[in-house]
C-alpha atoms as a PDB file:
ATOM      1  CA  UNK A   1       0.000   0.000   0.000  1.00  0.00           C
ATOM      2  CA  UNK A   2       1.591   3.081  -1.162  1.00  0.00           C
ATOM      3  CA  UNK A   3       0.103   6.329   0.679  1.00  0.00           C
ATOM      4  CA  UNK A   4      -1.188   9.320  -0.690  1.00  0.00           C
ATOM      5  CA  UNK A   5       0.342  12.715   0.975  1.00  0.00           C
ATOM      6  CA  UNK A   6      -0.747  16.152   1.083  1.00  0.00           C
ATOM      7  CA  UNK A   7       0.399  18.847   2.321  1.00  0.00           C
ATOM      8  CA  UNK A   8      -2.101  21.891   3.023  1.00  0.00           C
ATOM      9  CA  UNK A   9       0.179  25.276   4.430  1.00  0.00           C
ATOM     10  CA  UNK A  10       3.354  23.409   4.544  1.00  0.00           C
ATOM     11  CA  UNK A  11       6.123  22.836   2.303  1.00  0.00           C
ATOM     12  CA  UNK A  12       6.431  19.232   1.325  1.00  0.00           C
ATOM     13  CA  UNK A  13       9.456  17.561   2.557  1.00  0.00           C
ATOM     14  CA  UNK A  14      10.815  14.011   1.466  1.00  0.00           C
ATOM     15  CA  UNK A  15      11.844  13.325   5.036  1.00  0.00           C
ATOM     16  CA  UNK A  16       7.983  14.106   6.383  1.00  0.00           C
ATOM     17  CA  UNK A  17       6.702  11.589   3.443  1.00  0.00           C
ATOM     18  CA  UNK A  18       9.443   9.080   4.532  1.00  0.00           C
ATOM     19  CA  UNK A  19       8.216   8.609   8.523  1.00  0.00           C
ATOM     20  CA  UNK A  20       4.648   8.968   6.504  1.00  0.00           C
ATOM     21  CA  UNK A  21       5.241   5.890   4.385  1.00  0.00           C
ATOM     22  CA  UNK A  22       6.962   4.030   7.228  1.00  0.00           C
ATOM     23  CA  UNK A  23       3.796   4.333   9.706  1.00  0.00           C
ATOM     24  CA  UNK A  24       1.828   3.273   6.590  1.00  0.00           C
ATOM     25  CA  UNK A  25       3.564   0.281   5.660  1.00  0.00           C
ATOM     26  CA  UNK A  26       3.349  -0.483  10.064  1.00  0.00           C
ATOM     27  CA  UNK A  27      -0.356  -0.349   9.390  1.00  0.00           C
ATOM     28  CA  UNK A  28      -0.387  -2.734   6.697  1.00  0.00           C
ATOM     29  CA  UNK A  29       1.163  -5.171   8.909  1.00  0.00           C
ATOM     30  CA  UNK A  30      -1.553  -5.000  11.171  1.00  0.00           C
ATOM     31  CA  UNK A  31      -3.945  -4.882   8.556  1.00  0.00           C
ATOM     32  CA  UNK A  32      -2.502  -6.861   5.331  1.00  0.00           C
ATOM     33  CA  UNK A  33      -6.491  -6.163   3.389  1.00  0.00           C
ATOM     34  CA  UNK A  34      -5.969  -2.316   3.713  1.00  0.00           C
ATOM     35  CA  UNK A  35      -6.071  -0.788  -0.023  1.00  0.00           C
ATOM     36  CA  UNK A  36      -5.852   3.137   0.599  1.00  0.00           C
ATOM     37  CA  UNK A  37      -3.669   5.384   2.371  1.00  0.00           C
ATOM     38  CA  UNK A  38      -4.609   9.328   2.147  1.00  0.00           C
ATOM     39  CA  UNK A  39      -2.635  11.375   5.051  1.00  0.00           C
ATOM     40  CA  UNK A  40      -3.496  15.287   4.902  1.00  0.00           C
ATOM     41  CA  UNK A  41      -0.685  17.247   6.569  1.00  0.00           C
ATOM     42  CA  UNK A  42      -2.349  20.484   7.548  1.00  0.00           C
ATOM     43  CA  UNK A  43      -0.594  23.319   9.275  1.00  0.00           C
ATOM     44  CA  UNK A  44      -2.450  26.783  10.810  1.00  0.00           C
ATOM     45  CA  UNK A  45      -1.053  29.728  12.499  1.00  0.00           C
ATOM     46  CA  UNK A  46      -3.562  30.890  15.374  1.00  0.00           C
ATOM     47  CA  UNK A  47      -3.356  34.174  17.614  1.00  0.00           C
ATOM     48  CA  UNK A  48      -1.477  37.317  17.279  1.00  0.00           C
ATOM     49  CA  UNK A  49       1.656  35.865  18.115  1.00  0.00           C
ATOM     50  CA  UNK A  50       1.571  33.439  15.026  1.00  0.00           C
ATOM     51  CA  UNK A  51       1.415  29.736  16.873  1.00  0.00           C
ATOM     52  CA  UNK A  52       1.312  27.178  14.469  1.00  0.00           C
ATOM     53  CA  UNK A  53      -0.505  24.264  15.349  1.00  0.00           C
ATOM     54  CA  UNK A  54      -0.193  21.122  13.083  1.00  0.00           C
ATOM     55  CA  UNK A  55      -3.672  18.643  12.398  1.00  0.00           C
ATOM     56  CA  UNK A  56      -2.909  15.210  11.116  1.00  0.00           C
ATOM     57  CA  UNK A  57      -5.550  13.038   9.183  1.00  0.00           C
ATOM     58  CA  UNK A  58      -5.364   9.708   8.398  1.00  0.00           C
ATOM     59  CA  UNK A  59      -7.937   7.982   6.274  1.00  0.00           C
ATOM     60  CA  UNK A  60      -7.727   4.063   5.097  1.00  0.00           C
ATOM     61  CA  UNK A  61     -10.298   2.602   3.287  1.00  0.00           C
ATOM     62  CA  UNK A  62     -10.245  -1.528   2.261  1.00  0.00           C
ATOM     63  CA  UNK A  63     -10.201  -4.523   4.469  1.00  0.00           C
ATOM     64  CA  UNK A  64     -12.754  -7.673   3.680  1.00  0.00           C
ATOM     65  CA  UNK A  65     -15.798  -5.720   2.836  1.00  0.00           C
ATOM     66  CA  UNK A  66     -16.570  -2.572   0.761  1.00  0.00           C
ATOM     67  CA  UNK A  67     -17.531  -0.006   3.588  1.00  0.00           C
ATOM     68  CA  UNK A  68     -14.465  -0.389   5.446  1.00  0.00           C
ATOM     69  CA  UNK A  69     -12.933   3.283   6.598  1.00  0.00           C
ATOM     70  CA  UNK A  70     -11.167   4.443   9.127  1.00  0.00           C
ATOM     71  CA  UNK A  71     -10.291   7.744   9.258  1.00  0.00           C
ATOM     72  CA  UNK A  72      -7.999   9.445  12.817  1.00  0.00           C
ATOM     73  CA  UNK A  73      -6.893  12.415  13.201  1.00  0.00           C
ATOM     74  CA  UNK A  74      -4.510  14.247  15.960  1.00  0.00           C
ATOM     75  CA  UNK A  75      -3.289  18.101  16.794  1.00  0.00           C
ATOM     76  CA  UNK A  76      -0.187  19.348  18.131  1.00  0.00           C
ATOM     77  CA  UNK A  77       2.339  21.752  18.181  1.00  0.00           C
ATOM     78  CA  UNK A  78       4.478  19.350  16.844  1.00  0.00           C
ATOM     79  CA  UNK A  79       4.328  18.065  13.409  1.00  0.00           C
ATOM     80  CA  UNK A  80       5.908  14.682  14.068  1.00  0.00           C
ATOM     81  CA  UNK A  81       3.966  14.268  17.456  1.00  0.00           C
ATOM     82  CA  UNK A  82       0.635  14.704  15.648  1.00  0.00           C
ATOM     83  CA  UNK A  83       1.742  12.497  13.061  1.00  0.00           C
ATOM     84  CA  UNK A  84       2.589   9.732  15.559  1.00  0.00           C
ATOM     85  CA  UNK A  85      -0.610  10.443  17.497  1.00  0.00           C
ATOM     86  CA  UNK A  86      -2.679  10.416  14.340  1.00  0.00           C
ATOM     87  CA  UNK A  87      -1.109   6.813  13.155  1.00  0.00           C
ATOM     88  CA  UNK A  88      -1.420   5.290  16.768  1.00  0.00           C
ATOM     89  CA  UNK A  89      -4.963   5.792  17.063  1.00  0.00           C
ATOM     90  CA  UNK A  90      -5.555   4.328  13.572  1.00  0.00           C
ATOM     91  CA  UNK A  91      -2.937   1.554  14.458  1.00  0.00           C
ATOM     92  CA  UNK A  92      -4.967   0.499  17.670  1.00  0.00           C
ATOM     93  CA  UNK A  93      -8.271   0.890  16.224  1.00  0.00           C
ATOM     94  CA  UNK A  94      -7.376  -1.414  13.231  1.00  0.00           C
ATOM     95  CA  UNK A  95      -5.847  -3.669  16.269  1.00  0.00           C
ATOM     96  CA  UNK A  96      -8.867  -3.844  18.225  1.00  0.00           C
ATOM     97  CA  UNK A  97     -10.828  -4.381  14.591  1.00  0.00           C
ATOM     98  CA  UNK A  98      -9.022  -7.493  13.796  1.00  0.00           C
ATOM     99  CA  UNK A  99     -10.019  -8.862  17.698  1.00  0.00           C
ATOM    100  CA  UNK A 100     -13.975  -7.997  17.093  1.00  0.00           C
ATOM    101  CA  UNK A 101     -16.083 -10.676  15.640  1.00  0.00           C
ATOM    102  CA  UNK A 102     -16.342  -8.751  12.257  1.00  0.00           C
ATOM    103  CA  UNK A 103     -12.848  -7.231  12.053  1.00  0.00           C
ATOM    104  CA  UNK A 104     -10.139  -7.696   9.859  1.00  0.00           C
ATOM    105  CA  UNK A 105      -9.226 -11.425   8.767  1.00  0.00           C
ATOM    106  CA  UNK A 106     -12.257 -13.125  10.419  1.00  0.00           C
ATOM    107  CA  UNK A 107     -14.531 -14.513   6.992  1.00  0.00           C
ATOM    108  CA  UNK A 108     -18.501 -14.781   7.681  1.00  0.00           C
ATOM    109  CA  UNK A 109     -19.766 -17.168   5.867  1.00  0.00           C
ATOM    110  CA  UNK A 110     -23.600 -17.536   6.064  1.00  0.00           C
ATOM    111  CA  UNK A 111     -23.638 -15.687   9.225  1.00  0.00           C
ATOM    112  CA  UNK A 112     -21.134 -17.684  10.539  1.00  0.00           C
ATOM    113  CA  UNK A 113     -17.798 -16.661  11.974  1.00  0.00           C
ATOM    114  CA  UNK A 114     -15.515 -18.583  10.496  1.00  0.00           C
ATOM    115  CA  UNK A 115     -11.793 -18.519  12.189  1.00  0.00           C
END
């Protein structure tokens, strides 16, 4: 799975799409029937004193049926903090997917969990 990057109000940066593509390819790992990758690097500059705060989205789509999407995203100060926040939470949610019934790798078959 090769993810899609974009960068809104930052310059892009092959080192930022490097760390982007290695959280990716940890994700696959977890989740080998993920198709999609789209991260949205997003920086904004709030009060008078020009803080820039950083939002990281991450949005997967694929799995073993159609509707599959998970999309997480985090805030910080920090670009690589919100990046690491953002992947976590998709990271443990596809985690705690694969242990649920219907999750990742479990086939139903008539209405049967098969695994």
């Amino acid at each position: 799975m090769m993810p899609q990057v974009t960068f809104r109000g930052i310059s892009p940066s092959p080192t930022i799409v490097d760390v982007v593509w290695k959280r990716a390819r940890k994700l696959s790992e977890v989740a080998p029937q993920l198709q999609g990758c789209h991260v949205v690097l997003e920086a904004s500059s709030h009060g008078s004193q020009r803080r820039v705060s950083y939002r990281v989205v991450v949005h997967l789509t694929g799995g073993t049926t159609a509707e599959t999407r998970t999309t997480r995203q985090a805030e910080s100060d920090n670009l690589y903090v919100a990046m690491r926040e953002a992947f976590d939470a998709a990271r443990r949610q596809l985690a705690a997917r694969g242990r649920s019934p219907r999750g990742f790798g479990v086939p139903v078959v008539g209405g049967l969990h098969q695994g």
